[in-house]
PDB file of N, CA and C in Angstrom:
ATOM      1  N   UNK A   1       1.699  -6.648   3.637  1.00  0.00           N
ATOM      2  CA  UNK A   1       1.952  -5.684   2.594  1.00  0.00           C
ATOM      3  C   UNK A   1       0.855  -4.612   2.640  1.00  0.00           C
ATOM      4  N   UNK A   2       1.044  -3.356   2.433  1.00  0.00           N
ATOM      5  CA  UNK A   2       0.389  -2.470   2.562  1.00  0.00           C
ATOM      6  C   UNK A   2       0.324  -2.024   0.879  1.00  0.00           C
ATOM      7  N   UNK A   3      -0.828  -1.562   0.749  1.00  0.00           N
ATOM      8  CA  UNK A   3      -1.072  -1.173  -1.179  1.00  0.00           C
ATOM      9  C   UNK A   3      -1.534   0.552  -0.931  1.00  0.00           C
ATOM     10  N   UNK A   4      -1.319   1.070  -2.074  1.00  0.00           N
ATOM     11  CA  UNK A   4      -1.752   2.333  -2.139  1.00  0.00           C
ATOM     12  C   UNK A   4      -2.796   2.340  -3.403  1.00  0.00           C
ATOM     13  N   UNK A   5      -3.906   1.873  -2.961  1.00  0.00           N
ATOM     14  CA  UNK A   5      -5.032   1.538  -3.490  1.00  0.00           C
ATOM     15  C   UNK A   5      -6.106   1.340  -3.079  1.00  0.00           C
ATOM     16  N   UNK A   6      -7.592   1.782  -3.739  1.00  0.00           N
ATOM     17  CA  UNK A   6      -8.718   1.416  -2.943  1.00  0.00           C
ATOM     18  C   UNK A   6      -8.936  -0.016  -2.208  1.00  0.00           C
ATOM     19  N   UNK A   7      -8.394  -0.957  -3.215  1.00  0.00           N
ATOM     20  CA  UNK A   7      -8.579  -2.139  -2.191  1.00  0.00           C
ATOM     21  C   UNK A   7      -7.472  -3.181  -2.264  1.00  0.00           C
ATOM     22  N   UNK A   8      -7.006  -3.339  -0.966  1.00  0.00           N
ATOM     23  CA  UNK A   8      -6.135  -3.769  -0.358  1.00  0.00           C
ATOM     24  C   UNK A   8      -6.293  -5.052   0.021  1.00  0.00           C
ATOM     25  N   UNK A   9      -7.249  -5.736   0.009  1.00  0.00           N
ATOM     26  CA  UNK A   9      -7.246  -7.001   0.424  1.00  0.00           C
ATOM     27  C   UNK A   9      -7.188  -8.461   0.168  1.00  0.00           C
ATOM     28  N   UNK A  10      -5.798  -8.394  -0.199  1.00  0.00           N
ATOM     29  CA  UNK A  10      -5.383  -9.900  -0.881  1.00  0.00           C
ATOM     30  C   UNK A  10      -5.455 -10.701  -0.516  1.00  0.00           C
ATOM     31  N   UNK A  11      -5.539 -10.682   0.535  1.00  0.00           N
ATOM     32  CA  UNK A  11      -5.427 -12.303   1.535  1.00  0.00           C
ATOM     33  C   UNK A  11      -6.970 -12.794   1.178  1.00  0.00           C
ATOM     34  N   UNK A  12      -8.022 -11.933   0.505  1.00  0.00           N
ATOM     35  CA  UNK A  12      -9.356 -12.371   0.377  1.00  0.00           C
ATOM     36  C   UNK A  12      -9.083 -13.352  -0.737  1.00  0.00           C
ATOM     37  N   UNK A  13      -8.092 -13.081  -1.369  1.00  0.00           N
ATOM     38  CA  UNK A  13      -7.845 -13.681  -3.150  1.00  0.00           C
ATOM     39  C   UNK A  13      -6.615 -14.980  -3.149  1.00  0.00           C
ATOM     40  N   UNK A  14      -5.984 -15.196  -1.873  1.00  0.00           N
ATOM     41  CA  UNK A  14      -4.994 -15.971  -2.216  1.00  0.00           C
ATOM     42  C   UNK A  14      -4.722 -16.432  -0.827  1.00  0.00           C
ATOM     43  N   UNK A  15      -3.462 -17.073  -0.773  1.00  0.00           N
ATOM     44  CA  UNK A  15      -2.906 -17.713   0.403  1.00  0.00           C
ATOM     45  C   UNK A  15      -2.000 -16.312   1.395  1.00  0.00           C
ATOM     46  N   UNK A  16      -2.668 -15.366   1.477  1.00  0.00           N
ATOM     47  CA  UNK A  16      -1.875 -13.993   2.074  1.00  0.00           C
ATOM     48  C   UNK A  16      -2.695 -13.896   3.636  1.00  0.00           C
ATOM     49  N   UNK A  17      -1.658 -13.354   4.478  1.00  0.00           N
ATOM     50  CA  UNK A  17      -2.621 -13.024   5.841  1.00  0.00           C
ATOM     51  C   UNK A  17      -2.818 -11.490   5.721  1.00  0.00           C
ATOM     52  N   UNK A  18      -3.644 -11.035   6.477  1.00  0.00           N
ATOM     53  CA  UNK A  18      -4.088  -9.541   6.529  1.00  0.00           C
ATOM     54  C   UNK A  18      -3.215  -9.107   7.391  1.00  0.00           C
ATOM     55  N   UNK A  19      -3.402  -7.521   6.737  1.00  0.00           N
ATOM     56  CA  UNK A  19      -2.629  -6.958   7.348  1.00  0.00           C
ATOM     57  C   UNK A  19      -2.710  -6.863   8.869  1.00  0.00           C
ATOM     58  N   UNK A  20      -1.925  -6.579   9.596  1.00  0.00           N
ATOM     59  CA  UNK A  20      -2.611  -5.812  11.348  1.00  0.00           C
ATOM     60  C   UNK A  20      -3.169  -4.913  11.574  1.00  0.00           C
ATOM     61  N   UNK A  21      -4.172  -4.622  11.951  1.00  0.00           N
ATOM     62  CA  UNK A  21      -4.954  -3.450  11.862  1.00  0.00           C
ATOM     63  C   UNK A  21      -4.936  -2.669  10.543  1.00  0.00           C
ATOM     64  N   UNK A  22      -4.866  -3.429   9.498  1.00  0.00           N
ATOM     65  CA  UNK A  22      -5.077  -2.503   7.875  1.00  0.00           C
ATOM     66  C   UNK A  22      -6.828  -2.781   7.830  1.00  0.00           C
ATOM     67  N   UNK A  23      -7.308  -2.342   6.739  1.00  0.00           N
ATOM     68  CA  UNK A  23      -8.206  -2.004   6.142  1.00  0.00           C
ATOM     69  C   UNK A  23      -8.641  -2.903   5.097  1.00  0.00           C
ATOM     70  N   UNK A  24      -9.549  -3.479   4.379  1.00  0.00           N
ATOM     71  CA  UNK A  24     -10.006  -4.300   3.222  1.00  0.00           C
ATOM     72  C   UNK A  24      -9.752  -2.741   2.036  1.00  0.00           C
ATOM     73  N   UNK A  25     -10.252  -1.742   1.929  1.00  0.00           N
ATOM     74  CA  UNK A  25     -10.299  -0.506   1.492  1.00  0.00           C
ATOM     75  C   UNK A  25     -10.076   0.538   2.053  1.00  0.00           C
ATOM     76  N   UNK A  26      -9.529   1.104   1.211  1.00  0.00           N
ATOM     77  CA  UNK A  26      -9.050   2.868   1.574  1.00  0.00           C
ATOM     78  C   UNK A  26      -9.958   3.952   2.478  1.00  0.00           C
ATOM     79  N   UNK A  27     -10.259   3.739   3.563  1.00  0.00           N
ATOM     80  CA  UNK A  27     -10.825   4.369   4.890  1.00  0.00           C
ATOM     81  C   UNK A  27     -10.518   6.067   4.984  1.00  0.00           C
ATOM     82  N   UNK A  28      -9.505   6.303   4.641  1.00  0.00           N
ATOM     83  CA  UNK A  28      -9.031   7.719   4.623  1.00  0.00           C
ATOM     84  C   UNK A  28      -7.580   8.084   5.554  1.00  0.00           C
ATOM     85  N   UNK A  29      -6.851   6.963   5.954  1.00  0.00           N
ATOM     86  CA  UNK A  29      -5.575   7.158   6.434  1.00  0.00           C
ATOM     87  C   UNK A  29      -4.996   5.883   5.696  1.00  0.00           C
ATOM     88  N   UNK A  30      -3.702   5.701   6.676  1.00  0.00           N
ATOM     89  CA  UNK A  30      -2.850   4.148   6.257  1.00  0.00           C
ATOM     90  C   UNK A  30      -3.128   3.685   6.810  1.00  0.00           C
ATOM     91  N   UNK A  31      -3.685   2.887   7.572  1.00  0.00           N
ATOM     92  CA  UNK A  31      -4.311   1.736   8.030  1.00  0.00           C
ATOM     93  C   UNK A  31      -3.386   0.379   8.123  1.00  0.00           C
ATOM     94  N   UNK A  32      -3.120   0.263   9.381  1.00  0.00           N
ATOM     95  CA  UNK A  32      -2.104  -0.811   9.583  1.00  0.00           C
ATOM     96  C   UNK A  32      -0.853  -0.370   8.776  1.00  0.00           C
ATOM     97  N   UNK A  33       0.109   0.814   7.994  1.00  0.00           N
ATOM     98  CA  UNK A  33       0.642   1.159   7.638  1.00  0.00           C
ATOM     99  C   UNK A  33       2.665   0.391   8.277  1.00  0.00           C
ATOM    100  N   UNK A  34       1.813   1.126   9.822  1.00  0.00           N
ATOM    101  CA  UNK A  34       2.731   0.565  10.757  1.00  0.00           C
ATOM    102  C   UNK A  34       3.191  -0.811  10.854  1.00  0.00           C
ATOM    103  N   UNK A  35       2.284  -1.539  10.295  1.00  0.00           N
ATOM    104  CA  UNK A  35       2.388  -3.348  10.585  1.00  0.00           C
ATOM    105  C   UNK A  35       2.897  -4.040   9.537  1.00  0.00           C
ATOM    106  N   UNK A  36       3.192  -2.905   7.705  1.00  0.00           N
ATOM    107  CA  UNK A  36       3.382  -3.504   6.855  1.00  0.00           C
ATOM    108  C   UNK A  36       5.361  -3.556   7.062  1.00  0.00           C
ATOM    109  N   UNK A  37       5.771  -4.587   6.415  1.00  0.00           N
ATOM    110  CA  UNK A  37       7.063  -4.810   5.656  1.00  0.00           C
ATOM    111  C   UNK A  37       6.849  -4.205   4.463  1.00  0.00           C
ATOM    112  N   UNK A  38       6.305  -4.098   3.352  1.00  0.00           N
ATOM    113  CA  UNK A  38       6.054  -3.611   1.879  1.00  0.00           C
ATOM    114  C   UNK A  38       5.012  -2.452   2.069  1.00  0.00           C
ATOM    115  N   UNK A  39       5.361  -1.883   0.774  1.00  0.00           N
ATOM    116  CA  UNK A  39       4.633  -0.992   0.310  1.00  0.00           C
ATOM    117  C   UNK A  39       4.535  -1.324  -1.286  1.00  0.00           C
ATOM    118  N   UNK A  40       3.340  -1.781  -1.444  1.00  0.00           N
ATOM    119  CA  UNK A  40       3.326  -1.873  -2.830  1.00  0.00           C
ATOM    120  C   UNK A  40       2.181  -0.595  -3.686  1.00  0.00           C
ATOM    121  N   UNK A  41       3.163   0.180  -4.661  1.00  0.00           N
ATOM    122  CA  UNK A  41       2.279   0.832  -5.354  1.00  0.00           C
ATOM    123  C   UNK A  41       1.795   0.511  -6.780  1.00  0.00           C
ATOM    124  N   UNK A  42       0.827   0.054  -7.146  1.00  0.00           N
ATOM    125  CA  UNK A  42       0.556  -0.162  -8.643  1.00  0.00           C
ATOM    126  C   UNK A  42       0.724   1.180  -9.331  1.00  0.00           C
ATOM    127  N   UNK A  43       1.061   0.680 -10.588  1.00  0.00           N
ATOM    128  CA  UNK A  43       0.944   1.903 -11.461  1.00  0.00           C
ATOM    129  C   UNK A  43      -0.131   1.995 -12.470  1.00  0.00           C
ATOM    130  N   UNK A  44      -0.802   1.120 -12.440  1.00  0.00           N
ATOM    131  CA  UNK A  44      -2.329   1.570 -12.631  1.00  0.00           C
ATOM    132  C   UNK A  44      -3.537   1.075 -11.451  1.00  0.00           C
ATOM    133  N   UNK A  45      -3.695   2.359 -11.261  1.00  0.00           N
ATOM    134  CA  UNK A  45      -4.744   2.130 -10.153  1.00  0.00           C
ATOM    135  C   UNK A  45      -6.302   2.059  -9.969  1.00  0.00           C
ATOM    136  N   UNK A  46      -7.413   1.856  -9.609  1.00  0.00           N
ATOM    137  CA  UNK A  46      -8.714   2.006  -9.095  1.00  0.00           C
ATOM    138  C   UNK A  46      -9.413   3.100  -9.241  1.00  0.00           C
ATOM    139  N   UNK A  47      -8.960   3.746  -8.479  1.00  0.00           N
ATOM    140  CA  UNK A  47      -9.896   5.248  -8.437  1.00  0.00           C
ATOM    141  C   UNK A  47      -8.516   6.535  -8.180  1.00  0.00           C
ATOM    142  N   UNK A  48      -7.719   7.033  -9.296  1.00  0.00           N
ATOM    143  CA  UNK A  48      -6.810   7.966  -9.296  1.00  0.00           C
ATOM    144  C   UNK A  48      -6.709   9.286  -8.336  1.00  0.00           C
ATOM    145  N   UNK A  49      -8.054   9.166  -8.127  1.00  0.00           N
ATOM    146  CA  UNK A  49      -8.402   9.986  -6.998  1.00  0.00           C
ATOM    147  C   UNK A  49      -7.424   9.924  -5.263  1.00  0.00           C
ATOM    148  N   UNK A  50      -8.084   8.716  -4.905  1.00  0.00           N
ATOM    149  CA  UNK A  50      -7.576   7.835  -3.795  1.00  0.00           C
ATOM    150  C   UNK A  50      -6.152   7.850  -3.655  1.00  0.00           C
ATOM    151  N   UNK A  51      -5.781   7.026  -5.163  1.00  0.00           N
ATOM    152  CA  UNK A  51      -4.628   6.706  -4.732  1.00  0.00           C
ATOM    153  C   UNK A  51      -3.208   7.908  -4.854  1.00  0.00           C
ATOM    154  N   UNK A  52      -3.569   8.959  -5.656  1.00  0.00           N
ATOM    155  CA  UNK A  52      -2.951  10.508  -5.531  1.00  0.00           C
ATOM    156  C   UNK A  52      -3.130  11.121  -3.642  1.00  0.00           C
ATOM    157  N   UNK A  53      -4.077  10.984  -3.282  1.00  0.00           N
ATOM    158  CA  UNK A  53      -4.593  11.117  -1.653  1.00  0.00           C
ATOM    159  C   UNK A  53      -3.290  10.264  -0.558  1.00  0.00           C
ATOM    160  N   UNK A  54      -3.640   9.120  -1.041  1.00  0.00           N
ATOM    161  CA  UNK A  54      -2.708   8.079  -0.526  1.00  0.00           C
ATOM    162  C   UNK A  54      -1.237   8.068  -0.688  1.00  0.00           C
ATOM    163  N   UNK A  55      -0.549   8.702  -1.751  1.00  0.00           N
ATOM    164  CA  UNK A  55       0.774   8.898  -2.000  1.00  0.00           C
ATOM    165  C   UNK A  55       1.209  10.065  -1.295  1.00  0.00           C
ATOM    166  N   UNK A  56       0.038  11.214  -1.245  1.00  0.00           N
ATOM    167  CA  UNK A  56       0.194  12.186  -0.392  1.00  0.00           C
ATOM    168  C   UNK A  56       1.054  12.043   1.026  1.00  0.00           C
ATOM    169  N   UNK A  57      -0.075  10.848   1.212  1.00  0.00           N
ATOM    170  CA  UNK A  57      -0.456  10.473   3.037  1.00  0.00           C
ATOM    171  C   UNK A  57       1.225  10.140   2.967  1.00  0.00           C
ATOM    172  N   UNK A  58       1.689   8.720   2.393  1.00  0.00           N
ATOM    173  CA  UNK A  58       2.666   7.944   2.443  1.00  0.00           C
ATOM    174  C   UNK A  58       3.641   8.871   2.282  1.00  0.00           C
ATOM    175  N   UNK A  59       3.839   9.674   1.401  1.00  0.00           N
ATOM    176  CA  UNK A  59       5.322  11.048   1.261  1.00  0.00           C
ATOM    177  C   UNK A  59       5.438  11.741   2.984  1.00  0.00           C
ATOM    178  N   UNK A  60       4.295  12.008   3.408  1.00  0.00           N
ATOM    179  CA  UNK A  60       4.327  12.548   4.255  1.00  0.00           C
ATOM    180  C   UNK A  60       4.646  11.744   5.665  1.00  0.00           C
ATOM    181  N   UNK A  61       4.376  10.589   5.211  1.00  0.00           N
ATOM    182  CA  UNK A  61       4.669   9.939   6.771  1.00  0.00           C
ATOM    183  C   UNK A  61       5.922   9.439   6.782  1.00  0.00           C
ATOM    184  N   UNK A  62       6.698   9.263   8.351  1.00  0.00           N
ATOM    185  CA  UNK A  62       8.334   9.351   8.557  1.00  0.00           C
ATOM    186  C   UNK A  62       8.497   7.960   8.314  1.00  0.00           C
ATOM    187  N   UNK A  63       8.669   7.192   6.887  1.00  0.00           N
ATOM    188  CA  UNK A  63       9.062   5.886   7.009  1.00  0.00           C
ATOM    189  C   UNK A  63      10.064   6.173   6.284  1.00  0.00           C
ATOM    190  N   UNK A  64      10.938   5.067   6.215  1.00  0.00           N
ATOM    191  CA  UNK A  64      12.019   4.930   5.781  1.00  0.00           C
ATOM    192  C   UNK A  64      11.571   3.482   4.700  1.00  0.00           C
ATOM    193  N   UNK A  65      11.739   3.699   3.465  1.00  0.00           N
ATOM    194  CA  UNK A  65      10.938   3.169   2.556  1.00  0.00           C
ATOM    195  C   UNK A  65      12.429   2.724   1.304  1.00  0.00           C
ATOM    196  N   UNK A  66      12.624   1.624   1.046  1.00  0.00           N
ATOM    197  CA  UNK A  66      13.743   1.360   0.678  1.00  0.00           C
ATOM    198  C   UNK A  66      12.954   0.346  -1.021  1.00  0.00           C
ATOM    199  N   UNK A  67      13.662   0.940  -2.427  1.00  0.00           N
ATOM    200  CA  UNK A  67      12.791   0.058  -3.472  1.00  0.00           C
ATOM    201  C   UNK A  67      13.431  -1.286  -4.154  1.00  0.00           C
ATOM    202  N   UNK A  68      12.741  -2.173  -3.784  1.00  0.00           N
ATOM    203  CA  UNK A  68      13.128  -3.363  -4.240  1.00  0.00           C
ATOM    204  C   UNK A  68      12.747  -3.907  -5.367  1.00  0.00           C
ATOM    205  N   UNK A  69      11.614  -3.180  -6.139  1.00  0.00           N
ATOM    206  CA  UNK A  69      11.327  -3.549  -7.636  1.00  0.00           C
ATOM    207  C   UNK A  69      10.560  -2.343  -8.141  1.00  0.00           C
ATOM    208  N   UNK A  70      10.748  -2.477  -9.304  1.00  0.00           N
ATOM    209  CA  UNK A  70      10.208  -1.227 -10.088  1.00  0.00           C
ATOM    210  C   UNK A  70      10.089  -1.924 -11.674  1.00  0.00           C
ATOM    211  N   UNK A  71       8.833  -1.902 -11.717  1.00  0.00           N
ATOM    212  CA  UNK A  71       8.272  -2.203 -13.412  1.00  0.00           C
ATOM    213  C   UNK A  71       7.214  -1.359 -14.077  1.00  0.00           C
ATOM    214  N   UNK A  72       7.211  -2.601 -15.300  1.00  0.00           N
ATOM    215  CA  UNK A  72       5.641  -0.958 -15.537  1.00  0.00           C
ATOM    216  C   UNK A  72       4.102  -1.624 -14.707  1.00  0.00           C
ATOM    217  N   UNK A  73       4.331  -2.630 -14.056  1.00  0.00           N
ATOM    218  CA  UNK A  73       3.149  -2.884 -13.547  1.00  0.00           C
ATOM    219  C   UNK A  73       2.812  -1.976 -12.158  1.00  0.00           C
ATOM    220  N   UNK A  74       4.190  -2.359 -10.910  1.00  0.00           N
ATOM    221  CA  UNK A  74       4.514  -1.835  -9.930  1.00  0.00           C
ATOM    222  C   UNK A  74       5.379  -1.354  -8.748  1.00  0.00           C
ATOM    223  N   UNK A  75       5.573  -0.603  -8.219  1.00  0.00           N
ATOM    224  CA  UNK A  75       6.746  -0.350  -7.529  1.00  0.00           C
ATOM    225  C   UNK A  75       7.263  -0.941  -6.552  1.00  0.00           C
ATOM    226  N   UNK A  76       7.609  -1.798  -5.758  1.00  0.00           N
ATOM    227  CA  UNK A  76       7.692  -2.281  -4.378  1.00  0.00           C
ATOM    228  C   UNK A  76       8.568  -2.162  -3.011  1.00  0.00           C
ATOM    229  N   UNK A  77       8.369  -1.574  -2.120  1.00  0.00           N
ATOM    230  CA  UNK A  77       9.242  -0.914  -1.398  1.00  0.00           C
ATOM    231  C   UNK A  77       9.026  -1.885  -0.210  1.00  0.00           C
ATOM    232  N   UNK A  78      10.457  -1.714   0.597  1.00  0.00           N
ATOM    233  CA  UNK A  78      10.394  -2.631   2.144  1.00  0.00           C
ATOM    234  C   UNK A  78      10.337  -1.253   2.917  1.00  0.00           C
ATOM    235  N   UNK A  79      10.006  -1.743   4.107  1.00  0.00           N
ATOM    236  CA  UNK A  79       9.790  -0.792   4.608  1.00  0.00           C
ATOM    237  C   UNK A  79      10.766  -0.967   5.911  1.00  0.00           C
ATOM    238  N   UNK A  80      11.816   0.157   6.045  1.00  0.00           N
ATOM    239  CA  UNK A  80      13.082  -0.321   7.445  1.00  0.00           C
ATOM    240  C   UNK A  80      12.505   0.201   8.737  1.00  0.00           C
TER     241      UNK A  80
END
């Protein structure tokens, strides 16, 4: 799963594997972007900064991004 957030690294917190070539934190691209199935966006985020940067990045890149949940916590997209 890929997050649009400063820090990304769940597998530090639970039974999750890391991403492939992703990032623990927001580096300044998508990072392992390519390797995720999900895209998860919270809707409250870390540093508003970042993650406005990061939605940028993600609008702009050619995925095909399909939404499988939407609450007030967060959005969750597969990625085809």
């Amino acid at each position: 799963m890929f997050t649009t957030d400063i820090l990304t690294a769940f597998w530090l917190f639970g039974p999750f594997d890391p991403l492939q070539d992703g990032a623990p934190w927001y580096y300044g691209d998508l990072s392992g972007i390519e390797n995720a199935n999900y895209v998860l966006v919270p809707k409250c985020s870390f540093v508003d900064r970042v993650f406005g940067i990061m939605l940028d990045e993600l609008n702009a890149a050619d995925l095909d991004l399909v939404l499988v949940r939407n609450n007030e916590l967060y959005a969750l997209y597969q990625v085809n």
